[in-house]
Structures are given as C-alpha cells and as structure tokens.
PDB file of N, CA and C in Angstrom:
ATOM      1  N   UNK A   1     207.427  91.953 106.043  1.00  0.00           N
ATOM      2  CA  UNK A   1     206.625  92.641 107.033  1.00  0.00           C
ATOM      3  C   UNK A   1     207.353  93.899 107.491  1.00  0.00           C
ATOM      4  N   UNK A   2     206.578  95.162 107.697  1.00  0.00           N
ATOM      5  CA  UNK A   2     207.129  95.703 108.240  1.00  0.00           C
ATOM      6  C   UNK A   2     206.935  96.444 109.423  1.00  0.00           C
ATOM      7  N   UNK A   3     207.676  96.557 110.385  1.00  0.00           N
ATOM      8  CA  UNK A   3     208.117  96.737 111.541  1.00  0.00           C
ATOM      9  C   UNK A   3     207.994  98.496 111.834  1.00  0.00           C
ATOM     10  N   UNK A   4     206.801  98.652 112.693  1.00  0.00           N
ATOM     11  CA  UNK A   4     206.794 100.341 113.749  1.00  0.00           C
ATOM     12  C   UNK A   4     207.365  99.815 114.872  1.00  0.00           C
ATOM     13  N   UNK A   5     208.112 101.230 115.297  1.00  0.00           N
ATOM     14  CA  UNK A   5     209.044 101.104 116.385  1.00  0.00           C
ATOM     15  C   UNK A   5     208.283 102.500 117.015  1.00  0.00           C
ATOM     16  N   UNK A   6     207.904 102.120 117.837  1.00  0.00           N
ATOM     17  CA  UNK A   6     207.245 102.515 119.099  1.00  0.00           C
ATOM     18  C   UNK A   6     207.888 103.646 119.635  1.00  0.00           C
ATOM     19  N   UNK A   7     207.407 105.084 119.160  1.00  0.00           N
ATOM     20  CA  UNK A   7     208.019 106.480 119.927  1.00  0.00           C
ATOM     21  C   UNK A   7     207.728 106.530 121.176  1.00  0.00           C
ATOM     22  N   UNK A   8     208.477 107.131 122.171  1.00  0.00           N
ATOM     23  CA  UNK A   8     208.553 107.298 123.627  1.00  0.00           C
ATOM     24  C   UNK A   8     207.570 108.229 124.205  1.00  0.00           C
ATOM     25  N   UNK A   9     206.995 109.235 122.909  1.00  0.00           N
ATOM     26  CA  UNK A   9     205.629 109.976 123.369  1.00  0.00           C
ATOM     27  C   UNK A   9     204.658 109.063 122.844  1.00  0.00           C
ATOM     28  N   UNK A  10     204.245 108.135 122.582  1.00  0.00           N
ATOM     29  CA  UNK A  10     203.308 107.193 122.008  1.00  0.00           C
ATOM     30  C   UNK A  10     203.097 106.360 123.195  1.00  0.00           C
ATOM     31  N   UNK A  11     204.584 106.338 124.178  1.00  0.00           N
ATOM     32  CA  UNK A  11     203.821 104.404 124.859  1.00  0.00           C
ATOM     33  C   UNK A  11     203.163 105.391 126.022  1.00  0.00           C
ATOM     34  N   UNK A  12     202.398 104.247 126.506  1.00  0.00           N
ATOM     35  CA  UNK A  12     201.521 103.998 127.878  1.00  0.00           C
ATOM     36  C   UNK A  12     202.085 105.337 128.759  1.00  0.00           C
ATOM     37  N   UNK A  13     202.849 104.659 129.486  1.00  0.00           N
ATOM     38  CA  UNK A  13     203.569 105.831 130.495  1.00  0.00           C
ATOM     39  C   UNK A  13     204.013 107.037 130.243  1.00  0.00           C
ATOM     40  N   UNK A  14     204.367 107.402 129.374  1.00  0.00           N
ATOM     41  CA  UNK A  14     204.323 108.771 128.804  1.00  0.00           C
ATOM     42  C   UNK A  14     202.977 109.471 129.232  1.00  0.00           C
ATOM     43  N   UNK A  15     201.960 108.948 128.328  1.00  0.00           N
ATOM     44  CA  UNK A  15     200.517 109.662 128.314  1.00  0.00           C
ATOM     45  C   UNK A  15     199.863 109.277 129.858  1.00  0.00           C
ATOM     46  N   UNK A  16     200.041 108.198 130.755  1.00  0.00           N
ATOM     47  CA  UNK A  16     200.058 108.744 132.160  1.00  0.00           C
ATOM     48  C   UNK A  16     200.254 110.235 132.785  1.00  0.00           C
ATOM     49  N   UNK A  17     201.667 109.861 132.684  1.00  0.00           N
ATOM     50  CA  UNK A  17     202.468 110.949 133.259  1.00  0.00           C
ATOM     51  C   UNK A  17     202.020 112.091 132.958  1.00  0.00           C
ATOM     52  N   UNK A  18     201.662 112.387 131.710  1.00  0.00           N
ATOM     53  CA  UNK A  18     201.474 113.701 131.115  1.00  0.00           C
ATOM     54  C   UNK A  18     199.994 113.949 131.733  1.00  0.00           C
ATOM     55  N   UNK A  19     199.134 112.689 131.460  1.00  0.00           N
ATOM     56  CA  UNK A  19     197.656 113.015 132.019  1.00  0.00           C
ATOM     57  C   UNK A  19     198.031 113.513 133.149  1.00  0.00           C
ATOM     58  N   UNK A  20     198.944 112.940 134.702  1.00  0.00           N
ATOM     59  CA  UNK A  20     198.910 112.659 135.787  1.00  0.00           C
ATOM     60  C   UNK A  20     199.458 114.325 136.082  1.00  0.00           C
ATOM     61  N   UNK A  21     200.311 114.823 135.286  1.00  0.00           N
ATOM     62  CA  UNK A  21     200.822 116.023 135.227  1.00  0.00           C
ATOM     63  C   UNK A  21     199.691 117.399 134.781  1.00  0.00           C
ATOM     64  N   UNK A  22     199.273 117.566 134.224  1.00  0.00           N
ATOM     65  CA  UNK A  22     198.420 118.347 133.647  1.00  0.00           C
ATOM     66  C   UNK A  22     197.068 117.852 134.636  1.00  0.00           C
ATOM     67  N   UNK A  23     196.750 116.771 135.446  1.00  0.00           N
ATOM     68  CA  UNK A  23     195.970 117.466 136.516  1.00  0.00           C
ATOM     69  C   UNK A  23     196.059 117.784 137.882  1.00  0.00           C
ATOM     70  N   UNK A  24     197.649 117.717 137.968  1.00  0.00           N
ATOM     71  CA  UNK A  24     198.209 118.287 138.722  1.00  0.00           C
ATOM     72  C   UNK A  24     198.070 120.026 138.918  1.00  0.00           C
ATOM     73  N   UNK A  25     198.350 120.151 137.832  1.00  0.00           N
ATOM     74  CA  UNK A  25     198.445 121.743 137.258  1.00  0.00           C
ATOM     75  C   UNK A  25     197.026 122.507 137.498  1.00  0.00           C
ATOM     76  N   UNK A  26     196.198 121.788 136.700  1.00  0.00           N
ATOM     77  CA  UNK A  26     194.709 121.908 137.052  1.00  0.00           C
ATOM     78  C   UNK A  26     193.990 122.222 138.246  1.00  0.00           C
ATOM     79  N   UNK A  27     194.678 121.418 138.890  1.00  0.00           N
ATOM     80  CA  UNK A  27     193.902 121.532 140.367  1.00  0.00           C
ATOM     81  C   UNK A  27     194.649 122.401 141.230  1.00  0.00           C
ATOM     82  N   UNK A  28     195.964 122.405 141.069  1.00  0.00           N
ATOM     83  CA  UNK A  28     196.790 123.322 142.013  1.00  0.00           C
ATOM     84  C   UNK A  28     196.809 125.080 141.447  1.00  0.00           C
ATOM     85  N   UNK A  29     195.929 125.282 140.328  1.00  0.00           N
ATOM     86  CA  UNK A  29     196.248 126.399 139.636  1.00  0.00           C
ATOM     87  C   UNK A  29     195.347 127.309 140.517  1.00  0.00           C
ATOM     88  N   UNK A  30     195.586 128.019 141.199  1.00  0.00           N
ATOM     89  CA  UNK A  30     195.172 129.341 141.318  1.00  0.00           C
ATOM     90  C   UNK A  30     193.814 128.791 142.537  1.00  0.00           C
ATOM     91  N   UNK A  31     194.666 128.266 143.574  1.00  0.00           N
ATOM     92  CA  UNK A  31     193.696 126.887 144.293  1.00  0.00           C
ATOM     93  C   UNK A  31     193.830 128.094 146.018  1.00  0.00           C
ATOM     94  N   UNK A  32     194.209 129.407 145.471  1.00  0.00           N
ATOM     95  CA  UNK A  32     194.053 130.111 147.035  1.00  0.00           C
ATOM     96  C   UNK A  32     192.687 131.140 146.605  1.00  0.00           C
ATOM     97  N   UNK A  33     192.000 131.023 145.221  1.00  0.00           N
ATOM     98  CA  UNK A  33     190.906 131.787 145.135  1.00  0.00           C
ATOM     99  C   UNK A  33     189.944 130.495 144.848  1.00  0.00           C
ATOM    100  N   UNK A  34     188.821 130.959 145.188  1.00  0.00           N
ATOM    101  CA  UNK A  34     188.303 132.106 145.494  1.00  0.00           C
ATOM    102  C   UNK A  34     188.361 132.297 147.428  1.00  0.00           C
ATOM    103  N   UNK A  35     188.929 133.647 147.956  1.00  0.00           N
ATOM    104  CA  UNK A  35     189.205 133.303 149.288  1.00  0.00           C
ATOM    105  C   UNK A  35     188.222 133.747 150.369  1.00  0.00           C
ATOM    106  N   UNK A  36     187.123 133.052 149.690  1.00  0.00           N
ATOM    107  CA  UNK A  36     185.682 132.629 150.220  1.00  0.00           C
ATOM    108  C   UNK A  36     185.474 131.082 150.910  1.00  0.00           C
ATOM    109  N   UNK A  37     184.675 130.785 151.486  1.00  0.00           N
ATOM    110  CA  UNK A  37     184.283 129.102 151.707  1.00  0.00           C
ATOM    111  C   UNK A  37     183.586 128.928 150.096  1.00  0.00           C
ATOM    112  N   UNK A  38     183.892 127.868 149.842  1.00  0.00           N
ATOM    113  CA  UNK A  38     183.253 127.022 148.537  1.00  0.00           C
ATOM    114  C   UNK A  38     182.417 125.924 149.030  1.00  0.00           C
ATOM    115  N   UNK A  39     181.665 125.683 148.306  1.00  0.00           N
ATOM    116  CA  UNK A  39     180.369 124.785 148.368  1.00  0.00           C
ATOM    117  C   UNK A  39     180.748 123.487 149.808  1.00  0.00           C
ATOM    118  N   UNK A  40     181.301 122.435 149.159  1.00  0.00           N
ATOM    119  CA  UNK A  40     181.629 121.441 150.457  1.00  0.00           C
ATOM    120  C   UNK A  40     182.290 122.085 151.430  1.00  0.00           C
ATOM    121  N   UNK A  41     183.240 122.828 151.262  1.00  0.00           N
ATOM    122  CA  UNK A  41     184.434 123.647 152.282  1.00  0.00           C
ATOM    123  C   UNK A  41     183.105 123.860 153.742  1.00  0.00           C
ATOM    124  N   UNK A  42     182.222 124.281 153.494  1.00  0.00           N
ATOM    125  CA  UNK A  42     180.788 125.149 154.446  1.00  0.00           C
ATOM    126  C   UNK A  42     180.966 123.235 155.135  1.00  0.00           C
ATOM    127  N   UNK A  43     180.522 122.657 154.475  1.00  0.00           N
ATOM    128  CA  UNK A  43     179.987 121.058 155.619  1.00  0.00           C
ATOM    129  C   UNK A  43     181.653 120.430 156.214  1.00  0.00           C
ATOM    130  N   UNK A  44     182.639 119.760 155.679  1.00  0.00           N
ATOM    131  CA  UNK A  44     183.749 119.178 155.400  1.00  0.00           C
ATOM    132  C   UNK A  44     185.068 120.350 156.713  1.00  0.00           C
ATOM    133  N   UNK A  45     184.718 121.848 156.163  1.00  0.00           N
ATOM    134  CA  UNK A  45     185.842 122.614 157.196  1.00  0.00           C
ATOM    135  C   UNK A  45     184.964 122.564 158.720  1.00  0.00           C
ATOM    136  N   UNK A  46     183.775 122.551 158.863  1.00  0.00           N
ATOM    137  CA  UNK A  46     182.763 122.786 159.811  1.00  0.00           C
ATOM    138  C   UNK A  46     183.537 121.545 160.867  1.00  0.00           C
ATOM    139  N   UNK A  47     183.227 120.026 160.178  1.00  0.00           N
ATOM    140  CA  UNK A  47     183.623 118.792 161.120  1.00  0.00           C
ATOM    141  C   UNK A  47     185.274 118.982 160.997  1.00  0.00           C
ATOM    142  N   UNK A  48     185.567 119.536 160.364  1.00  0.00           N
ATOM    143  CA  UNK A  48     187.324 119.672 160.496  1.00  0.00           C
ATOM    144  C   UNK A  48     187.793 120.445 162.057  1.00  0.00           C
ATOM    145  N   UNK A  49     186.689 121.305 162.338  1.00  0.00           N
ATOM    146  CA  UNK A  49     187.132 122.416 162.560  1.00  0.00           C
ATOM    147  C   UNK A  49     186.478 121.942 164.131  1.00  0.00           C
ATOM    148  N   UNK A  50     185.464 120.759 164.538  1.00  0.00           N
ATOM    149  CA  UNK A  50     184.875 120.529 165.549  1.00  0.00           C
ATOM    150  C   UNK A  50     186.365 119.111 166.206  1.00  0.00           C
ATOM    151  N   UNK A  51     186.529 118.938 164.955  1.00  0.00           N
ATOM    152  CA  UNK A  51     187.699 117.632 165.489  1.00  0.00           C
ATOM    153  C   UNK A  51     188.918 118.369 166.256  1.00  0.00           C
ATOM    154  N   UNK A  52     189.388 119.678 165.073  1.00  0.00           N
ATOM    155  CA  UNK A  52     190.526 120.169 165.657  1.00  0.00           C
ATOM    156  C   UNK A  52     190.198 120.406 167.087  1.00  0.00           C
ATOM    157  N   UNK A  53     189.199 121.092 167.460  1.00  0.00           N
ATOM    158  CA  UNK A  53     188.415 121.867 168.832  1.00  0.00           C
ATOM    159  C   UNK A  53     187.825 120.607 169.544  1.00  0.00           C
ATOM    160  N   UNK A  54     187.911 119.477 169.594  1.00  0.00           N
ATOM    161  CA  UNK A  54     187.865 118.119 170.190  1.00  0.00           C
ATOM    162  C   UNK A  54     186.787 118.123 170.804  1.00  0.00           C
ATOM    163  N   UNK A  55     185.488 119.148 169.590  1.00  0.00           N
ATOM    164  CA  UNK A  55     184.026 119.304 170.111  1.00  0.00           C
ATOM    165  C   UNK A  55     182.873 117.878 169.939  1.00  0.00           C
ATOM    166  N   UNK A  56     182.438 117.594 170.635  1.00  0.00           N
ATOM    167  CA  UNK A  56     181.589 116.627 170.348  1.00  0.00           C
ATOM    168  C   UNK A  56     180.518 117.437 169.474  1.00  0.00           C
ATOM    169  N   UNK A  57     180.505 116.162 168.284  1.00  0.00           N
ATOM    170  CA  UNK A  57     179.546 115.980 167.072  1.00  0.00           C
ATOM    171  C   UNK A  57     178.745 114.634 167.000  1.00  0.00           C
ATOM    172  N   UNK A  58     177.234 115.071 166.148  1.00  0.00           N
ATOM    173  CA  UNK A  58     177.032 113.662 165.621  1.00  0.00           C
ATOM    174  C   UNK A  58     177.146 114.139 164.018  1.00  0.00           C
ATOM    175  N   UNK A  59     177.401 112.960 163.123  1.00  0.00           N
ATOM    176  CA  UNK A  59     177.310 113.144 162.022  1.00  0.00           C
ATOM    177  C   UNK A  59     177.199 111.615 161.159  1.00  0.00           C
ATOM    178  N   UNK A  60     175.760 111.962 160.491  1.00  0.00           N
ATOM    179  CA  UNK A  60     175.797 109.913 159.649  1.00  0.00           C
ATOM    180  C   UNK A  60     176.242 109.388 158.610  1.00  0.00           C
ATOM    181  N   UNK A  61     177.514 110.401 158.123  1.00  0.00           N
ATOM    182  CA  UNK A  61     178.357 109.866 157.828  1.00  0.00           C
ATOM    183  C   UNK A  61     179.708 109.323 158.052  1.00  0.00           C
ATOM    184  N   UNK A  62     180.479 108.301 157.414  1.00  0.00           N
ATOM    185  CA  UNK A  62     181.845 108.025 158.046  1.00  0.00           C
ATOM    186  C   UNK A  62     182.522 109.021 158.283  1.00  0.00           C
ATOM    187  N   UNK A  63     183.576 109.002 159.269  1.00  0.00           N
ATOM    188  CA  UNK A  63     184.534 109.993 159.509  1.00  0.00           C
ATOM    189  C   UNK A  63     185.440 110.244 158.730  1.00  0.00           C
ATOM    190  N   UNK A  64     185.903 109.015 158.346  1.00  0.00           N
ATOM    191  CA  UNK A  64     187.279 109.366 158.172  1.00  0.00           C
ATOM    192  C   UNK A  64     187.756 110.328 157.286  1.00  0.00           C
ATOM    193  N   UNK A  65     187.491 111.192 156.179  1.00  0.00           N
ATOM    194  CA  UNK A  65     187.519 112.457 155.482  1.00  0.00           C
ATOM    195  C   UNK A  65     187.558 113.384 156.333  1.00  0.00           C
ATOM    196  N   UNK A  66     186.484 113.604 157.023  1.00  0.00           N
ATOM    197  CA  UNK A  66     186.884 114.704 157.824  1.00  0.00           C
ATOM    198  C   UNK A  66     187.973 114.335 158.799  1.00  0.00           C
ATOM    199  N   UNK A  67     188.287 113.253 159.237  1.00  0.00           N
ATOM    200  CA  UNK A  67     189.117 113.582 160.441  1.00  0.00           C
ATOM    201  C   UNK A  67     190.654 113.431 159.494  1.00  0.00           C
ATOM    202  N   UNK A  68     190.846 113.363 158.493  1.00  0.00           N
ATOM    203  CA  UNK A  68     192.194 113.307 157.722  1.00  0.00           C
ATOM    204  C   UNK A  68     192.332 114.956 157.257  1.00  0.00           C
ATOM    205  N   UNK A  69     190.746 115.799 157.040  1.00  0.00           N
ATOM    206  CA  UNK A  69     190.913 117.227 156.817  1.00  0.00           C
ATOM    207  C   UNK A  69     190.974 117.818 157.711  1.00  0.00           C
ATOM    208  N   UNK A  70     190.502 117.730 159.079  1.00  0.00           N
ATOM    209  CA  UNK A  70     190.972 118.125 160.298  1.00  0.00           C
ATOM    210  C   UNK A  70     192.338 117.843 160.897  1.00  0.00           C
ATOM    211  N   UNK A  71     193.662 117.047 160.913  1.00  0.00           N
ATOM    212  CA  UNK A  71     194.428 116.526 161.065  1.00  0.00           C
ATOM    213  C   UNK A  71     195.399 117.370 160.216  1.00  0.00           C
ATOM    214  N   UNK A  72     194.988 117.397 158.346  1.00  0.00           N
ATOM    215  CA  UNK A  72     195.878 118.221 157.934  1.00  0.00           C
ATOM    216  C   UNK A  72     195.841 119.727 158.224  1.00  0.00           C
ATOM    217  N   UNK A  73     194.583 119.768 158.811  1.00  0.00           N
ATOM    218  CA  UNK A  73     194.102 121.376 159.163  1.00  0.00           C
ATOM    219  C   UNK A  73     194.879 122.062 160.096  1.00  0.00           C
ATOM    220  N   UNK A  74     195.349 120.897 160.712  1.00  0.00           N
ATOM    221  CA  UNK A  74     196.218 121.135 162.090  1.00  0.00           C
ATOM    222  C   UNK A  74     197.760 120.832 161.802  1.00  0.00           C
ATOM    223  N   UNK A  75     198.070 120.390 160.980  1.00  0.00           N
ATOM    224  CA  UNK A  75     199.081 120.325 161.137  1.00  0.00           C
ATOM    225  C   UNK A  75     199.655 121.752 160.044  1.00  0.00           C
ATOM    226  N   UNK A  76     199.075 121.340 159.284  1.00  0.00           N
ATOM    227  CA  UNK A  76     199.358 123.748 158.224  1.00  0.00           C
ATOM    228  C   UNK A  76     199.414 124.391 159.288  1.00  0.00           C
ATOM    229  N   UNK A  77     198.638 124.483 159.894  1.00  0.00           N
ATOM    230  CA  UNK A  77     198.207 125.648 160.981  1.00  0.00           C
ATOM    231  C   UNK A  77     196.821 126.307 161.097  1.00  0.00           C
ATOM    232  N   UNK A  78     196.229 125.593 160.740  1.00  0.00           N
ATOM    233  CA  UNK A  78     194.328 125.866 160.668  1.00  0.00           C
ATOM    234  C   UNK A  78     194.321 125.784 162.854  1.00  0.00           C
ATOM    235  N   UNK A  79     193.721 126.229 163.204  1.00  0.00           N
ATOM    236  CA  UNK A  79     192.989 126.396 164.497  1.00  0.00           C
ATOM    237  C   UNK A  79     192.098 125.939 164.707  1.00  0.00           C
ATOM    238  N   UNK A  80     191.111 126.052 163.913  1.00  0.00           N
ATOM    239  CA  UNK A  80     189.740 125.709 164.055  1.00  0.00           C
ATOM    240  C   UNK A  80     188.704 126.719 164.287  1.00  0.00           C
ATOM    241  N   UNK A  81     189.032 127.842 164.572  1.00  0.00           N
ATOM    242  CA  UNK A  81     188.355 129.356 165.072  1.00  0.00           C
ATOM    243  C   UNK A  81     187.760 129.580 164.061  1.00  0.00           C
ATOM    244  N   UNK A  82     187.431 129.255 162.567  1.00  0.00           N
ATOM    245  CA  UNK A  82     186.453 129.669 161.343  1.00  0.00           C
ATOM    246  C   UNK A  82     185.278 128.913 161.661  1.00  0.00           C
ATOM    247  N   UNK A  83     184.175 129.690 161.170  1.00  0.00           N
ATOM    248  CA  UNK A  83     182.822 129.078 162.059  1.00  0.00           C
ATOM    249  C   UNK A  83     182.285 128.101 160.357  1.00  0.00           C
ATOM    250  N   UNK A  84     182.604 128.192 159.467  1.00  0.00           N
ATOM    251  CA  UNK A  84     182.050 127.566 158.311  1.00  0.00           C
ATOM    252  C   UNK A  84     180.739 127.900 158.476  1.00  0.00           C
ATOM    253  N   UNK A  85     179.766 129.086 158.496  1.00  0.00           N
ATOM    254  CA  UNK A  85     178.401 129.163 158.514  1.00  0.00           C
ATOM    255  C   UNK A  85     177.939 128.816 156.786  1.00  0.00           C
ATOM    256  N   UNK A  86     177.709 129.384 156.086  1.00  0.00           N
ATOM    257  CA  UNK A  86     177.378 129.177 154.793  1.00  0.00           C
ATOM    258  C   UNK A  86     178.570 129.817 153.210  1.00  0.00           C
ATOM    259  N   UNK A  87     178.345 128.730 152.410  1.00  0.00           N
ATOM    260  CA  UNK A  87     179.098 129.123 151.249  1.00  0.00           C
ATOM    261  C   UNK A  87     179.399 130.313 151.004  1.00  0.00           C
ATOM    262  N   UNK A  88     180.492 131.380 150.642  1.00  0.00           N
ATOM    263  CA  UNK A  88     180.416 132.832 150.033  1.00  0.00           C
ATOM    264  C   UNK A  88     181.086 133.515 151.944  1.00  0.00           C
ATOM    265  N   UNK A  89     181.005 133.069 152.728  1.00  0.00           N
ATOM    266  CA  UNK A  89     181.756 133.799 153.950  1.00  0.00           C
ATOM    267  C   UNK A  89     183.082 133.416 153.718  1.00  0.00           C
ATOM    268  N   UNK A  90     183.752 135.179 153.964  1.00  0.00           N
ATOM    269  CA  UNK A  90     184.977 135.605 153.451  1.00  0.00           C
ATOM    270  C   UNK A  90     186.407 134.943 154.424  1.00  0.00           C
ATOM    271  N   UNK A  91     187.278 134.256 154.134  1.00  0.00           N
ATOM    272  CA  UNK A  91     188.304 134.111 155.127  1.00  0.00           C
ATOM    273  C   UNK A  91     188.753 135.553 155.668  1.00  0.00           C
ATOM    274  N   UNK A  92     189.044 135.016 157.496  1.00  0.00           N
ATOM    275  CA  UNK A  92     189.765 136.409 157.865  1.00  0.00           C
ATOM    276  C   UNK A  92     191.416 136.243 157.342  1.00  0.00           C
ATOM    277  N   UNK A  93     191.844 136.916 157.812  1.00  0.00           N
ATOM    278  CA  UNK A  93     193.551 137.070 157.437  1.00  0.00           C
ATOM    279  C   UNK A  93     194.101 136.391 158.239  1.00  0.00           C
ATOM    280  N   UNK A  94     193.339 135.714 159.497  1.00  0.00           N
ATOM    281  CA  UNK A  94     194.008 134.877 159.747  1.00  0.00           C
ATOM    282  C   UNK A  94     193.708 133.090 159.872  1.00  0.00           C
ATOM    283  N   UNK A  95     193.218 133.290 159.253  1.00  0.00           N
ATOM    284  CA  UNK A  95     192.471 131.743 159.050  1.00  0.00           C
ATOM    285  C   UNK A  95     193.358 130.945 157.689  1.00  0.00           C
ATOM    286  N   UNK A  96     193.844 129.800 158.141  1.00  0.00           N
ATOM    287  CA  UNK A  96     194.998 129.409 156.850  1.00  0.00           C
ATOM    288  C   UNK A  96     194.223 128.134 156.768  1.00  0.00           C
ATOM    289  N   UNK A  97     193.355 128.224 155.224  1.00  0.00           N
ATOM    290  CA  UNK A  97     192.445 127.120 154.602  1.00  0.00           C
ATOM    291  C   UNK A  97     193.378 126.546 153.692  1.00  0.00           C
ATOM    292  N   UNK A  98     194.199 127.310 152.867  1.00  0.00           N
ATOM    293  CA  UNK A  98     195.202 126.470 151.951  1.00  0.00           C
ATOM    294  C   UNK A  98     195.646 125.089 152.002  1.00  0.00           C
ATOM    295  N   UNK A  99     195.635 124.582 153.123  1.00  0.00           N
ATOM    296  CA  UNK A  99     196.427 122.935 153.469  1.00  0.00           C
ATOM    297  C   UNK A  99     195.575 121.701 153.391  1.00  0.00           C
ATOM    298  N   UNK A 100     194.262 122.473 153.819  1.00  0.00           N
ATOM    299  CA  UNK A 100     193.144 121.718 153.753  1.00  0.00           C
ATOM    300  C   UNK A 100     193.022 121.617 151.867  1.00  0.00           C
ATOM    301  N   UNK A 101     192.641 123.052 151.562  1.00  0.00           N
ATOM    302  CA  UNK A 101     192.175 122.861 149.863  1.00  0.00           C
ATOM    303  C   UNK A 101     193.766 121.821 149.218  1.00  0.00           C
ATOM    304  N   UNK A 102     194.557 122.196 150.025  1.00  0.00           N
ATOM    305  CA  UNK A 102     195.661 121.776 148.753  1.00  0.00           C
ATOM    306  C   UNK A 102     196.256 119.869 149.090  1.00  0.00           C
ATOM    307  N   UNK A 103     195.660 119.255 150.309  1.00  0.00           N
ATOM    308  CA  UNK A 103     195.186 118.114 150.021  1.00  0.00           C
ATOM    309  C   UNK A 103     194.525 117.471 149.616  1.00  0.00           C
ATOM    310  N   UNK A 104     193.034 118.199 149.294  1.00  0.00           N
ATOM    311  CA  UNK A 104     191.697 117.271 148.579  1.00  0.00           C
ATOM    312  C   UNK A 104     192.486 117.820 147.474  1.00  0.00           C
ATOM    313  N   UNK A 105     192.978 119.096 146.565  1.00  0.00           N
ATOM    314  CA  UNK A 105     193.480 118.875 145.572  1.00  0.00           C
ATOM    315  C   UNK A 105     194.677 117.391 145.007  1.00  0.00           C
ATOM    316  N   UNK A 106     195.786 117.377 146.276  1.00  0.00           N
ATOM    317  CA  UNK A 106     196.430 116.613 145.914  1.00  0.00           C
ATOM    318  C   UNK A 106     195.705 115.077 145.829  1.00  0.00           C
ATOM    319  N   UNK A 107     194.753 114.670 146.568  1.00  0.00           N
ATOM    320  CA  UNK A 107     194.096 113.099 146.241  1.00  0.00           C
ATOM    321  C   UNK A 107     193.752 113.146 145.320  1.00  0.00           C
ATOM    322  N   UNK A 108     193.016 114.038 144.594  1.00  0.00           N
ATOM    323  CA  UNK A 108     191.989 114.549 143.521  1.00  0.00           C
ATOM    324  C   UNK A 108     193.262 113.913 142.299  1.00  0.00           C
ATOM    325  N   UNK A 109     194.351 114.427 142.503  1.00  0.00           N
ATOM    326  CA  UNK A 109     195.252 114.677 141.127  1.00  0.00           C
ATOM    327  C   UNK A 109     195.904 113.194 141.014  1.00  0.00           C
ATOM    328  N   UNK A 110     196.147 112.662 142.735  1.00  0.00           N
ATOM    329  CA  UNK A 110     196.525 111.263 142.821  1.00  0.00           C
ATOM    330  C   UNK A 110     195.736 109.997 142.314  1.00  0.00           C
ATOM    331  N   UNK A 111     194.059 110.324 141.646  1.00  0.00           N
ATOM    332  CA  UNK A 111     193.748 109.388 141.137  1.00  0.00           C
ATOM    333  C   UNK A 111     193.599 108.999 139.980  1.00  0.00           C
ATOM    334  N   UNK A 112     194.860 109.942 139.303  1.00  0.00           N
ATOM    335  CA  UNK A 112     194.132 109.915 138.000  1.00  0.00           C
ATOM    336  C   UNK A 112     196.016 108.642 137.679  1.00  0.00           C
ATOM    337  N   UNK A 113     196.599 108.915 138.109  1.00  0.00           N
ATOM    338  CA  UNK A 113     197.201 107.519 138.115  1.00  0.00           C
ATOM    339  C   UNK A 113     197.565 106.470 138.879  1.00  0.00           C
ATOM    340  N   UNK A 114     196.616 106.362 139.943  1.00  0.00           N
ATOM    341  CA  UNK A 114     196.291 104.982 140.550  1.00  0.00           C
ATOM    342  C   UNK A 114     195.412 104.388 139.486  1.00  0.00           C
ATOM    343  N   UNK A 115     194.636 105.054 138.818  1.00  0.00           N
ATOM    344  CA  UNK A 115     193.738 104.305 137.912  1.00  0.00           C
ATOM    345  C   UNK A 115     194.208 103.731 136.817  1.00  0.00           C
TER     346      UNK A 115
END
C-alpha cells in the first residue's frame, strides 16, 4: 500500500486561515470609500446616532445591532451630529464613520471562521 503524506497547504486549517485571511482583506480594502452614506449606513447610522444622542425612538426591530453600532460609534469618536437622511449624502470632515464601517466589516470577516 501506499502511503500520501499530507502537505501543510492541503490540511483543513491552512485553507481556513487563508479563506479567513483573504476576507479579511476583502472587506477591509479600501472600506473609507465610498465617503458617502451606503445603502443600510442611511437606516443602521440613523438609530446609532439616536442612541449616541440618548433620543427616544420606536423601532420593530431588535436592538441590539444598532445599539453595539452606536456604542462603537462612540467610542471611535462618532457624535452622533450626522443626520443619515438618504443613501449618496456626503460625510462632512468632521463626521468619523470609519469605526462603525470597520466593525460590521470586522464581524462580516469573523464568520467566515466561526463557521
């Protein structure tokens, strides 16, 4: 009989890692454009931005997303002063969305090896 011996780019964890890596890359690539609101950013920064400002809302969905994007919003240094009216409105220069985008990026990239 004969015997394959198992290369170290062949096993399991390798091709994790590499998946887990490359959508890392993916998602963090070039994740400060477009430096517009994007599609969810308009609903998602809106309740971020009512939590930071400790405005009363109703909303029928669960919280907890927004209040984990409001939380990191605050702790980057988001304010809450961006009004999120509709998709395509331009950030001012001083509005810092990065912390927010670059956590839904990081869960985003974290599930590809919890799975």
């Amino acid at each position: 009989s004969v015997r394959y011996k198992m290369s170290t780019r062949g096993s399991p964890i390798f091709l994790a890692a590499m998946i887990s890596f490359l959508s890392l890359i993916t998602r963090f690539y070039k994740i400060e454009e477009p430096g517009h609101v994007c599609w969810d950013e308009t609903h998602f920064g809106k309740m971020a931005s009512f939590y930071i400002n400790r405005t009363f809302f109703f909303d029928v969905h669960p919280p907890l997303g927004k209040m984990l994007l409001g939380g990191i919003g605050h702790l980057s240094g988001y304010d809450g002063s961006f009004d999120y009216e509709k998709p395509g409105d331009v950030y001012d220069s001083t509005t810092t969305y990065l912390g927010m985008r670059m956590f839904c990026a990081g869960l985003g990239a974290a599930v590809i090896p919890l799975i």
